[in-house]
PDB file of N, CA and C in Angstrom:
ATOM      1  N   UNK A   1     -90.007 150.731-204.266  1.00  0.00           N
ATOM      2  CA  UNK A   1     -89.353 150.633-202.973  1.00  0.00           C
ATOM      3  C   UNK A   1     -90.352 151.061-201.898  1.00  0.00           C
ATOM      4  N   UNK A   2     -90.610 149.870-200.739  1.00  0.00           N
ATOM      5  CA  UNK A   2     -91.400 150.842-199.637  1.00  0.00           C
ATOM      6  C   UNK A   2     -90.543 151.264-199.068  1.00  0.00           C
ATOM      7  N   UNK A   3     -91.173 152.459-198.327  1.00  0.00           N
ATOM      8  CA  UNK A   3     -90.198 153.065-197.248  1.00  0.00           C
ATOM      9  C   UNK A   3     -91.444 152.812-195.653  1.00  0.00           C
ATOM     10  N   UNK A   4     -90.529 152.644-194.590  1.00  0.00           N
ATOM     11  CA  UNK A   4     -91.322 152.410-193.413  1.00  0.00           C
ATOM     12  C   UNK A   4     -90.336 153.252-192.313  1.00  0.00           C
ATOM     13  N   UNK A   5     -91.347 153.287-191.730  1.00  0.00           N
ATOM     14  CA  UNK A   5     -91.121 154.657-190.039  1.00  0.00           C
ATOM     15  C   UNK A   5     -90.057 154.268-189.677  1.00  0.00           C
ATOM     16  N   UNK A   6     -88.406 155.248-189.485  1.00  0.00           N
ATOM     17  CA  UNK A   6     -88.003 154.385-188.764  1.00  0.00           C
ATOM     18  C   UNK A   6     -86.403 154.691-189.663  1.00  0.00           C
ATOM     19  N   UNK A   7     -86.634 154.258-190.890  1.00  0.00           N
ATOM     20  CA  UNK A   7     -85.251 153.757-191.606  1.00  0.00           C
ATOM     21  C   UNK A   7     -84.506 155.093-191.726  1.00  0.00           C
ATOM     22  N   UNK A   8     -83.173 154.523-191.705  1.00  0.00           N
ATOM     23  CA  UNK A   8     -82.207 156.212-192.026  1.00  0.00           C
ATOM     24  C   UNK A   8     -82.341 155.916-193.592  1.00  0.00           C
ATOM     25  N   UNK A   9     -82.527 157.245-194.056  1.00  0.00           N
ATOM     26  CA  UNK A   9     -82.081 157.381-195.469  1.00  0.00           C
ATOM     27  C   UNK A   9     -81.225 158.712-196.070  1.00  0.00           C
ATOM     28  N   UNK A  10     -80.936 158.720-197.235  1.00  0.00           N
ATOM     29  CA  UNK A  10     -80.202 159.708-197.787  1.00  0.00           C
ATOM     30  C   UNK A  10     -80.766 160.366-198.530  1.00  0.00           C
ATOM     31  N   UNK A  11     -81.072 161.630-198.835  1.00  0.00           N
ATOM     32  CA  UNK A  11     -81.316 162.500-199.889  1.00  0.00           C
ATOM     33  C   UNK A  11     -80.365 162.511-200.619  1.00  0.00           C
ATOM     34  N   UNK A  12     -80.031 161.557-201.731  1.00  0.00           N
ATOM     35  CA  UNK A  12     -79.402 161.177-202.291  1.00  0.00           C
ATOM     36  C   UNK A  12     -78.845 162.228-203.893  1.00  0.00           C
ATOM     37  N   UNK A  13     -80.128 162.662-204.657  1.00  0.00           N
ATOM     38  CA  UNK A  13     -80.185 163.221-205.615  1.00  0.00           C
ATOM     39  C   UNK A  13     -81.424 164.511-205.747  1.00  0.00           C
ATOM     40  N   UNK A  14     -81.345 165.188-206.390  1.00  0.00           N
ATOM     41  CA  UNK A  14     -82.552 166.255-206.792  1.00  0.00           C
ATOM     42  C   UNK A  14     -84.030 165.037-207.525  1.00  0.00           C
ATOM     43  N   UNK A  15     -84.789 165.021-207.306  1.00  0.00           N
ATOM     44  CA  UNK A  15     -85.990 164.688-207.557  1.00  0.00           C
ATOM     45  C   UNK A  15     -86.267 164.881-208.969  1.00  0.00           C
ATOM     46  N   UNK A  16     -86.871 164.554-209.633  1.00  0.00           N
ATOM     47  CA  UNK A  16     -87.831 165.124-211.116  1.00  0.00           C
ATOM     48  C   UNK A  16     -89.408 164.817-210.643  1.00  0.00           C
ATOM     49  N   UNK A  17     -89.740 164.971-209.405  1.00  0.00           N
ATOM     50  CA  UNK A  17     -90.964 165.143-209.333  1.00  0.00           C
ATOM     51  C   UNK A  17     -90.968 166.837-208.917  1.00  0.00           C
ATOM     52  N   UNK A  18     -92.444 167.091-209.715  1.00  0.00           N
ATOM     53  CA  UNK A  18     -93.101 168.629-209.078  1.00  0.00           C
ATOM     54  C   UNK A  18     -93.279 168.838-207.471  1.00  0.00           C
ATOM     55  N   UNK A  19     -93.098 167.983-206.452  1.00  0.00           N
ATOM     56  CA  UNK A  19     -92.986 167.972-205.299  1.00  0.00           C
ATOM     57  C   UNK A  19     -91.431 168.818-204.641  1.00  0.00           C
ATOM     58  N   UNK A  20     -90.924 168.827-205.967  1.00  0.00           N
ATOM     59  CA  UNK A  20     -89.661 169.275-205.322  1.00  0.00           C
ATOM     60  C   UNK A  20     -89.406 170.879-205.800  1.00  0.00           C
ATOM     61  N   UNK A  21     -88.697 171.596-204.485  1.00  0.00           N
ATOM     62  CA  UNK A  21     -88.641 172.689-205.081  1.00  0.00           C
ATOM     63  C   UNK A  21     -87.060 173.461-204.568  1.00  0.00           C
ATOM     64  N   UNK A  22     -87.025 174.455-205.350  1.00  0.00           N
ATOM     65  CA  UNK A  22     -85.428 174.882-205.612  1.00  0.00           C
ATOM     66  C   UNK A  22     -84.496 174.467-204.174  1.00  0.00           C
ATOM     67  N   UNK A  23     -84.981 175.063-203.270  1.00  0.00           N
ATOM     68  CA  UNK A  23     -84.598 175.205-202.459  1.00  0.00           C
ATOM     69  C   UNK A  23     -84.014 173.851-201.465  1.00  0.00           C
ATOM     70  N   UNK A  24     -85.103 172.725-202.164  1.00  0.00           N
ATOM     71  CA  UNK A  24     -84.317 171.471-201.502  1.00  0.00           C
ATOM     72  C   UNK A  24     -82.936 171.292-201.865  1.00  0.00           C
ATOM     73  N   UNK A  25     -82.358 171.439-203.116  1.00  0.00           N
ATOM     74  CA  UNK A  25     -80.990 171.475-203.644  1.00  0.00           C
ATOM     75  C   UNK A  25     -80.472 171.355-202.101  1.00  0.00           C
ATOM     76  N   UNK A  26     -80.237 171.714-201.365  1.00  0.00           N
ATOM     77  CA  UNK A  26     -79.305 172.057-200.224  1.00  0.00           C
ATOM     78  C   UNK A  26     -79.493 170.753-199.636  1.00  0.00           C
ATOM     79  N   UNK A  27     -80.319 169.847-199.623  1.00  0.00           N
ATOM     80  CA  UNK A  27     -80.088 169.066-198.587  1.00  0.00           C
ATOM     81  C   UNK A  27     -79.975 167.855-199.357  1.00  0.00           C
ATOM     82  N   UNK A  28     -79.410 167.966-200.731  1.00  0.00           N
ATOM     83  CA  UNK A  28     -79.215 166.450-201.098  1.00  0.00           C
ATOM     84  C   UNK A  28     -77.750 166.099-200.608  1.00  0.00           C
ATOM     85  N   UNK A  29     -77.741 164.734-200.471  1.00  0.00           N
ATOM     86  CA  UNK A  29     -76.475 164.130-199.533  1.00  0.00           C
ATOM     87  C   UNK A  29     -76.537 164.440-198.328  1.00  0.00           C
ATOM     88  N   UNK A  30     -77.757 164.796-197.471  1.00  0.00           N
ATOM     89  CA  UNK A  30     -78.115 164.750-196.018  1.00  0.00           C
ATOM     90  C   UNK A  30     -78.133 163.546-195.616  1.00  0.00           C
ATOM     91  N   UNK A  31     -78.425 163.160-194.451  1.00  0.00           N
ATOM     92  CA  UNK A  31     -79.435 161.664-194.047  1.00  0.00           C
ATOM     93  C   UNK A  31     -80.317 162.191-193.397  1.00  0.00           C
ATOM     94  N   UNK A  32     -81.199 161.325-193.084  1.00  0.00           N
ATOM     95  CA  UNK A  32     -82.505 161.411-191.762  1.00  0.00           C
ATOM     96  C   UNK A  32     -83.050 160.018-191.689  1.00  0.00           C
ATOM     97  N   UNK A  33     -84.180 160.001-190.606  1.00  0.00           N
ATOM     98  CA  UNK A  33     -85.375 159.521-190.395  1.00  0.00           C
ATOM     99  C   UNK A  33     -86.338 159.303-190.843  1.00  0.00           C
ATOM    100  N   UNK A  34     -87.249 158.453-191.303  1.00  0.00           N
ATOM    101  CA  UNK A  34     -88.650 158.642-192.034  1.00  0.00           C
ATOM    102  C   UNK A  34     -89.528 158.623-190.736  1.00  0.00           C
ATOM    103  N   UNK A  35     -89.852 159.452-190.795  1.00  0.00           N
ATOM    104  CA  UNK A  35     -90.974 159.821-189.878  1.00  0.00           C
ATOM    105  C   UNK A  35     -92.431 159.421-189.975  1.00  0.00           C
ATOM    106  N   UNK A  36     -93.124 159.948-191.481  1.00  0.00           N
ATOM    107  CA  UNK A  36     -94.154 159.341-192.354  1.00  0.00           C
ATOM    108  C   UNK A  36     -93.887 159.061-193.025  1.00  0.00           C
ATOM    109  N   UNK A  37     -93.794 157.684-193.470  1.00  0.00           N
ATOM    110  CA  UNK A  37     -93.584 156.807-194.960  1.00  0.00           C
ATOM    111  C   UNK A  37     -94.989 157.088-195.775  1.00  0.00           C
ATOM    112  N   UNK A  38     -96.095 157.301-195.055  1.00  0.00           N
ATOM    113  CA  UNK A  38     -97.107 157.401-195.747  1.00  0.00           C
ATOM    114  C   UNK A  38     -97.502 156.331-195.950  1.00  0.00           C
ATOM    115  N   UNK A  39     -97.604 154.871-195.457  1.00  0.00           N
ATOM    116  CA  UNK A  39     -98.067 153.558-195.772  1.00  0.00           C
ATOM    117  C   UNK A  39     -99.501 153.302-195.545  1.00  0.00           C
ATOM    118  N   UNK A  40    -100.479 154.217-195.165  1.00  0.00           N
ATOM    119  CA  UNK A  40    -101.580 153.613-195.633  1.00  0.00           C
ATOM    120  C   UNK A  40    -102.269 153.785-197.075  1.00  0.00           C
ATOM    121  N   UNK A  41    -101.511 155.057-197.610  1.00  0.00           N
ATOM    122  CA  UNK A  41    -101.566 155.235-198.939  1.00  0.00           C
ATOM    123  C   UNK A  41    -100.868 154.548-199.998  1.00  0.00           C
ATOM    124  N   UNK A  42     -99.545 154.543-200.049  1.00  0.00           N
ATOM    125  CA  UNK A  42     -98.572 153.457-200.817  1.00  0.00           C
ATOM    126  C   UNK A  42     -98.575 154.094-202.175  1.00  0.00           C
ATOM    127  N   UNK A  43     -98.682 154.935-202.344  1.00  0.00           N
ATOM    128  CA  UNK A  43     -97.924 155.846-203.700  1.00  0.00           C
ATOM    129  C   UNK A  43     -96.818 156.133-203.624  1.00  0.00           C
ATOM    130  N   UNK A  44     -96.297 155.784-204.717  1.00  0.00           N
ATOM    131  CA  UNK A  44     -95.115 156.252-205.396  1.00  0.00           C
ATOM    132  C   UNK A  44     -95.013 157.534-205.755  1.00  0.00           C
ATOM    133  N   UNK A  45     -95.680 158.247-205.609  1.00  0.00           N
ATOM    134  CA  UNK A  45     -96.112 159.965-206.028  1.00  0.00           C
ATOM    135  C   UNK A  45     -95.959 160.373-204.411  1.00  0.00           C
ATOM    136  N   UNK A  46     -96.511 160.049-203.912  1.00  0.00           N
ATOM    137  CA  UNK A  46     -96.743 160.509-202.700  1.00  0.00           C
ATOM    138  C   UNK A  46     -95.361 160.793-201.674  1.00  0.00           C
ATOM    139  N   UNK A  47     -95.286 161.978-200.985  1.00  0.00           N
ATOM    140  CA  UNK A  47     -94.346 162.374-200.472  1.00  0.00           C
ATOM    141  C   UNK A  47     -93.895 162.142-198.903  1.00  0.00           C
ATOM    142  N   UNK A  48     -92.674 162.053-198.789  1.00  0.00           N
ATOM    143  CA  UNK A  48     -92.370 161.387-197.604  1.00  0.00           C
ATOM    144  C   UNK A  48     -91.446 162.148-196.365  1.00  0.00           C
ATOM    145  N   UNK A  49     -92.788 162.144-195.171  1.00  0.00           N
ATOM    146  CA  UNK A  49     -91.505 163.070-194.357  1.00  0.00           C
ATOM    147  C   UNK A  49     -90.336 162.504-193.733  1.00  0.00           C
ATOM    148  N   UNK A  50     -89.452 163.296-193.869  1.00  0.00           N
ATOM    149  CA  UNK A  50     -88.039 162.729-193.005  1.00  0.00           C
ATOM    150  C   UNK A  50     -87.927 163.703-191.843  1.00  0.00           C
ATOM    151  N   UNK A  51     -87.009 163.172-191.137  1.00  0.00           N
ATOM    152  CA  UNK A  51     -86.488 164.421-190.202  1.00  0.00           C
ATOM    153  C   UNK A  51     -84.855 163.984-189.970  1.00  0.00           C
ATOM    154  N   UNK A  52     -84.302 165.610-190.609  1.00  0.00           N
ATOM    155  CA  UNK A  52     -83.192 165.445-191.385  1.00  0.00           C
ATOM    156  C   UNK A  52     -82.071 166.148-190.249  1.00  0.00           C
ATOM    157  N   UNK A  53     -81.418 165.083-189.842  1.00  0.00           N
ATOM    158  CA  UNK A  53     -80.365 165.239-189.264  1.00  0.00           C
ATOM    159  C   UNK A  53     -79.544 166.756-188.911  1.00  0.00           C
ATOM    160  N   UNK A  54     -79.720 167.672-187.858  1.00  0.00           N
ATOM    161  CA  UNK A  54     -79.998 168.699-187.414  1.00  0.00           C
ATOM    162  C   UNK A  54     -80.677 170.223-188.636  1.00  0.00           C
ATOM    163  N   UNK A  55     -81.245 169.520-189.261  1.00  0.00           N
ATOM    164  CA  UNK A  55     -81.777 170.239-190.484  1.00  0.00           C
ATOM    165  C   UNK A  55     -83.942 170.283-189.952  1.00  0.00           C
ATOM    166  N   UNK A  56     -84.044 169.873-189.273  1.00  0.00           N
ATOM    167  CA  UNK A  56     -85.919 169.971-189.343  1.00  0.00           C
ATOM    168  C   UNK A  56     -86.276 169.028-189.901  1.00  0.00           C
ATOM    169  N   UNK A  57     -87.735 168.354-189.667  1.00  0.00           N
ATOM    170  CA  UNK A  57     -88.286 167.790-190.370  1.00  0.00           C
ATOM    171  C   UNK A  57     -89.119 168.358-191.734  1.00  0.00           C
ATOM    172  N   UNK A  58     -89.286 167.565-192.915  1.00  0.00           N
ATOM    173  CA  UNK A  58     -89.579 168.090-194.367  1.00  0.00           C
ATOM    174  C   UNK A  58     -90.125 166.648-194.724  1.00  0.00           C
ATOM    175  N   UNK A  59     -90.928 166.912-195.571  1.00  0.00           N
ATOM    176  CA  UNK A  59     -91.739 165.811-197.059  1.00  0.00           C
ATOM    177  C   UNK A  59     -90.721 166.202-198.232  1.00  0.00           C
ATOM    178  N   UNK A  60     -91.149 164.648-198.656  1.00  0.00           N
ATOM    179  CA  UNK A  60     -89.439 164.765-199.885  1.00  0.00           C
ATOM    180  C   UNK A  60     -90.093 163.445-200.427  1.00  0.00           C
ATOM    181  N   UNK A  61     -90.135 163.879-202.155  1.00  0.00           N
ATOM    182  CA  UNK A  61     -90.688 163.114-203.214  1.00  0.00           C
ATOM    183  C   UNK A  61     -89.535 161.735-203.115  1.00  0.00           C
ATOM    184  N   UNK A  62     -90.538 160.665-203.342  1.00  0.00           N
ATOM    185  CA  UNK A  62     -89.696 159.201-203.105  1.00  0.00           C
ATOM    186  C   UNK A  62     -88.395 158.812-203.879  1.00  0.00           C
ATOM    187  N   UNK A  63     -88.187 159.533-205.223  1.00  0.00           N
ATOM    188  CA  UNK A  63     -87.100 159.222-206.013  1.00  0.00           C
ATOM    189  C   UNK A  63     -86.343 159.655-205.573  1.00  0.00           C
ATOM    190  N   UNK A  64     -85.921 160.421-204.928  1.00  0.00           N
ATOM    191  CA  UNK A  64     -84.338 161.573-204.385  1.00  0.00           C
ATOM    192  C   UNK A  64     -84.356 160.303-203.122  1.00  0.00           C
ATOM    193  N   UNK A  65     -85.165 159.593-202.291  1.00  0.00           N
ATOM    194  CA  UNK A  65     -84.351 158.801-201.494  1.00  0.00           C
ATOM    195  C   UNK A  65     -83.697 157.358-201.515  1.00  0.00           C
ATOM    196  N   UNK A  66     -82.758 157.117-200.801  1.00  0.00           N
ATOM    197  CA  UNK A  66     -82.025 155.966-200.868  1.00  0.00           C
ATOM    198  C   UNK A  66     -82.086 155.301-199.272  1.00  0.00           C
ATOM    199  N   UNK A  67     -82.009 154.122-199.052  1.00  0.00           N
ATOM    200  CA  UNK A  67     -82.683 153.482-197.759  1.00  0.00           C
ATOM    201  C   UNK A  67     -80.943 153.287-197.298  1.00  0.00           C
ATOM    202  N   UNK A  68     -80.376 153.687-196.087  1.00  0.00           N
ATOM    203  CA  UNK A  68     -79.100 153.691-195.357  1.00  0.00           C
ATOM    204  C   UNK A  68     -78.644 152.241-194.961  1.00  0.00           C
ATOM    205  N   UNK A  69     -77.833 151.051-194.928  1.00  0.00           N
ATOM    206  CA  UNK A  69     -77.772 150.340-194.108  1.00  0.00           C
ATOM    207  C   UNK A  69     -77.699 150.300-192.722  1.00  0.00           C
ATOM    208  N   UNK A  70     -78.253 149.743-191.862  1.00  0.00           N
ATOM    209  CA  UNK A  70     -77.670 150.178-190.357  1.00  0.00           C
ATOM    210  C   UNK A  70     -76.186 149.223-190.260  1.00  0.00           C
TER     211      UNK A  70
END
């Protein structure tokens, strides 16, 4: 899945990447913003910032997200 600047998405689930740590638990079933998709790199490893709906912006491993319809 790419992700690009821009899209709402959901922190949908807890991650099984090492990018993730205890403390995200709290914000799965948030939404946000992708802020950095990270597209000049294009890994699937590679982590992605959002900025999460009155929560701050954060990097969040690509499997925990889901792309929102508008």
């Amino acid at each position: 899945m790419t992700f690009h600047k821009g899209q709402r998405v959901e922190i949908f689930k807890k991650s099984d990447d090492e990018g993730w740590d205890s403390y995200m638990d709290e914000y799965v079933g948030l939404h946000g913003i992708i802020t950095d998709p990270d597209t000049s790199i294009n890994d699937p490893d590679a982590l992605v910032e959002i900025s999460l709906d009155q929560k701050g912006t954060h990097r969040f491993p690509q499997d925990c997200l889901k792309i929102l319809e508008v």
